[in-house]
C-alpha atoms as a PDB file:
ATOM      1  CA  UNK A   1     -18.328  20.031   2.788  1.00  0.00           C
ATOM      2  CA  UNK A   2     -17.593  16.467   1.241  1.00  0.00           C
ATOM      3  CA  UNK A   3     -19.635  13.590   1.474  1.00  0.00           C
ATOM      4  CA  UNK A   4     -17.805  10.161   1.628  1.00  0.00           C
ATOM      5  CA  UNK A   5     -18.415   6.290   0.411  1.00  0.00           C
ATOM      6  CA  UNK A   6     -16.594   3.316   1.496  1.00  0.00           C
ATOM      7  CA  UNK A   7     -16.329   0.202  -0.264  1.00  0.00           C
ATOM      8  CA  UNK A   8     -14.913  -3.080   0.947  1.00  0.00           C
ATOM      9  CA  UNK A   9     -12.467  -5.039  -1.670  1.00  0.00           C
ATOM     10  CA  UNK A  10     -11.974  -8.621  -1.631  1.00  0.00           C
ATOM     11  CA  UNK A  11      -9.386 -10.296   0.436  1.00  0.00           C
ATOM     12  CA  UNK A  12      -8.376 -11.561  -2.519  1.00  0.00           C
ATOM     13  CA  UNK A  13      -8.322 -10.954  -5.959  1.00  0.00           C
ATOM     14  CA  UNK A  14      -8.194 -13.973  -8.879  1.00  0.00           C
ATOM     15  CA  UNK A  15      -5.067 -14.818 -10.710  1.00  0.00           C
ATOM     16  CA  UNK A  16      -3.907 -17.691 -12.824  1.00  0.00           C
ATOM     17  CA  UNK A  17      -1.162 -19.612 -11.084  1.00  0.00           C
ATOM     18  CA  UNK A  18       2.520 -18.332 -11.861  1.00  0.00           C
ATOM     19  CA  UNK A  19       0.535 -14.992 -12.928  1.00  0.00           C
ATOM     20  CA  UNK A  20      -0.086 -13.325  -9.317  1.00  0.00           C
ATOM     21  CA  UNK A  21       2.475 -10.264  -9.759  1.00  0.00           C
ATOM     22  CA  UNK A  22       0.535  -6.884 -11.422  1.00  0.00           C
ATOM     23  CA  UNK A  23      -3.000  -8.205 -10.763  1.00  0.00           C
ATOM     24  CA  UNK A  24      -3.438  -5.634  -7.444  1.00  0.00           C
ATOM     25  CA  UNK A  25      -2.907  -2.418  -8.973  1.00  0.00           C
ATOM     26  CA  UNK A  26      -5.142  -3.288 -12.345  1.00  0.00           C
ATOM     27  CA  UNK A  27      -8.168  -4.239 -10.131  1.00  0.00           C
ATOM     28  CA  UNK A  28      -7.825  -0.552  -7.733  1.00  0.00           C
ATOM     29  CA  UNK A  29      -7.479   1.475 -10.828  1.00  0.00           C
ATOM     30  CA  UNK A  30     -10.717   0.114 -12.027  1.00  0.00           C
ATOM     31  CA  UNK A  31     -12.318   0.667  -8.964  1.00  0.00           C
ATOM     32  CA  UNK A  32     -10.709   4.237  -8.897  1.00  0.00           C
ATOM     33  CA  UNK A  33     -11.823   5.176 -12.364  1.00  0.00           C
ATOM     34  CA  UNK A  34     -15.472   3.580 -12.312  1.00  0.00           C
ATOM     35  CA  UNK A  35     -16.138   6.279  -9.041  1.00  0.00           C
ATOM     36  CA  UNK A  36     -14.203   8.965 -10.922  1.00  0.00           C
ATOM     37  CA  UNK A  37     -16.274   8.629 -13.788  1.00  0.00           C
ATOM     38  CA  UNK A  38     -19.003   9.349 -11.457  1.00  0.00           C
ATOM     39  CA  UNK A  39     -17.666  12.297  -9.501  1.00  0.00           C
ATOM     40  CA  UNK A  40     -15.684  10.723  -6.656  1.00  0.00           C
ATOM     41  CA  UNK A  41     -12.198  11.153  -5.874  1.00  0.00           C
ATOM     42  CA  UNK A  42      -9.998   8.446  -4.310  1.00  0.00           C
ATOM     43  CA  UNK A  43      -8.818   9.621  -0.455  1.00  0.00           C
ATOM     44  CA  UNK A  44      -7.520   7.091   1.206  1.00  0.00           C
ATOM     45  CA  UNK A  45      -7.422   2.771   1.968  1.00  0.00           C
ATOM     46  CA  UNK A  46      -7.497   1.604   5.885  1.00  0.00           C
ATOM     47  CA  UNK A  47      -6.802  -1.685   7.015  1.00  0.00           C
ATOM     48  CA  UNK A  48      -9.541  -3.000   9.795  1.00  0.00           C
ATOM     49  CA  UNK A  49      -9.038  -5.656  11.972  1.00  0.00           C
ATOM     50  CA  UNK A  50     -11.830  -7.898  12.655  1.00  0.00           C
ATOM     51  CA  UNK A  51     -11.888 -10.821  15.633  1.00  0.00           C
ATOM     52  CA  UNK A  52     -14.667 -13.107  15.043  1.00  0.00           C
ATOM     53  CA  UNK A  53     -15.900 -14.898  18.506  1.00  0.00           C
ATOM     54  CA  UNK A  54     -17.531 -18.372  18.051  1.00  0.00           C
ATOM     55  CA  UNK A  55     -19.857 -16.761  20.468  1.00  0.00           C
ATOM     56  CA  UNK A  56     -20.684 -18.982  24.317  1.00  0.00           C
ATOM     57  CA  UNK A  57     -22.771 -21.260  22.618  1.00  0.00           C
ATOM     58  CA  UNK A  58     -22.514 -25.445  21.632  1.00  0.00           C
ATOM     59  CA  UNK A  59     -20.294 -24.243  19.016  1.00  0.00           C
ATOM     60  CA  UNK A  60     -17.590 -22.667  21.550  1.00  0.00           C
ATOM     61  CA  UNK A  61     -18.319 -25.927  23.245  1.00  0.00           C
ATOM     62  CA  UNK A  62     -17.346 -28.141  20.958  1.00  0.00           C
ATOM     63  CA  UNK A  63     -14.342 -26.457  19.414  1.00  0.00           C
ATOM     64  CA  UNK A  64     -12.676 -26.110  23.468  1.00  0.00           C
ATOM     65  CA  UNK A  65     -13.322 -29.868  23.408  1.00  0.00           C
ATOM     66  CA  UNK A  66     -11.428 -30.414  20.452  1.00  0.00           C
ATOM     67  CA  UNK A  67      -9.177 -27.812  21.475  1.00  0.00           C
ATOM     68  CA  UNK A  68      -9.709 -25.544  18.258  1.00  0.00           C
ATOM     69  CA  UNK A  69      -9.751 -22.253  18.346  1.00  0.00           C
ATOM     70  CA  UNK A  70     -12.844 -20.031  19.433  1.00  0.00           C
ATOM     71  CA  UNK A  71     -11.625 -16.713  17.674  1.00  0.00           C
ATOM     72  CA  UNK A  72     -10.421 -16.129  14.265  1.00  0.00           C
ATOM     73  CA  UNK A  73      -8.565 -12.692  12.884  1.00  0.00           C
ATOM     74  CA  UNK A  74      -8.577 -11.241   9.819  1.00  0.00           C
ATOM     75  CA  UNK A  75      -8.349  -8.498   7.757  1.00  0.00           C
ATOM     76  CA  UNK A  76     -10.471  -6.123   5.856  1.00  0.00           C
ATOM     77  CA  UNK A  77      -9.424  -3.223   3.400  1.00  0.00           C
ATOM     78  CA  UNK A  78     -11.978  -0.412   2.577  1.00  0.00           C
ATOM     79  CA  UNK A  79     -11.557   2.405   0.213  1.00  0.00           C
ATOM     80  CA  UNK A  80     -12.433   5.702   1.127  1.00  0.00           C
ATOM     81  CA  UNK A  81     -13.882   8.239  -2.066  1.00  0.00           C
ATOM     82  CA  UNK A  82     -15.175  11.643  -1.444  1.00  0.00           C
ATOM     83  CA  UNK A  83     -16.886  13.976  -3.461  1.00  0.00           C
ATOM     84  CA  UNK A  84     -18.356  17.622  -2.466  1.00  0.00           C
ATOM     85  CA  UNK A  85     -21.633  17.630  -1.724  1.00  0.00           C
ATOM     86  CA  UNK A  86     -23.310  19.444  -4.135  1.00  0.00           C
ATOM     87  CA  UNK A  87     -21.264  18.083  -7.200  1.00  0.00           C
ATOM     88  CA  UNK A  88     -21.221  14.007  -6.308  1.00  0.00           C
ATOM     89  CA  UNK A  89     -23.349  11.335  -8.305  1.00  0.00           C
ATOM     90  CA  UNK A  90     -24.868   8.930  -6.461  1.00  0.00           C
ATOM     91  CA  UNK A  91     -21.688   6.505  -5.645  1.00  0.00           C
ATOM     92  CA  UNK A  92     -21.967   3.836  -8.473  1.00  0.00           C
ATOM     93  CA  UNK A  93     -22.530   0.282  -7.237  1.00  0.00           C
ATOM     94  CA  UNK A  94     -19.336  -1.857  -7.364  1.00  0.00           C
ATOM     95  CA  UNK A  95     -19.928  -6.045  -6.945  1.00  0.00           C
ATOM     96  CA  UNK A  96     -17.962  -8.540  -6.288  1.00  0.00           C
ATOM     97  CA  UNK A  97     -16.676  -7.191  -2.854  1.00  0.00           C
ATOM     98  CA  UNK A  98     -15.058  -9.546  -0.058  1.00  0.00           C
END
């Protein structure tokens, strides 16, 4: 029996300009090792898609009147650890997610 923890990463991750490539992989094998350090293994990363509504409010309103758009879509990443149940820490807290 496992026990599992999902964590959210940023959308995006800080580079300096001209300096983007490489910066990905560094910031997952962080997050990998700080919840192997603690007992947790790395399973898997899914890919959620979210639609935000402005709801049926003034807001939706407003933006219909100046013909903007009332949804917005966008992505979110979560990692998936697991550890068995009797062996697991208590899943370290990671900040800075998106």
């Amino acid at each position: 029996m496992y026990q599992y923890e999902m964590v959210e990463i940023p959308q995006s991750v800080a580079a300096k300009f001209g300096k983007g490539d490489g910066v990905v992989g560094p910031y997952l094998r962080d997050l990998v090792k700080t919840y192997a350090d603690a007992g947790w293994e790395f399973y898997r990363i899914d890919t959620f898609r979210i639609v935000e509504s402005a709801g049926c409010g003034c807001l939706s309103f407003f933006l219909i009147l100046l013909q903007q758009p009332t949804e917005r879509e966008f992505n979110r990443h979560v990692v998936t650890f697991r550890a068995p149940s009797a062996r697991a820490d208590k899943p370290p807290i990671v900040r800075g997610g998106a």
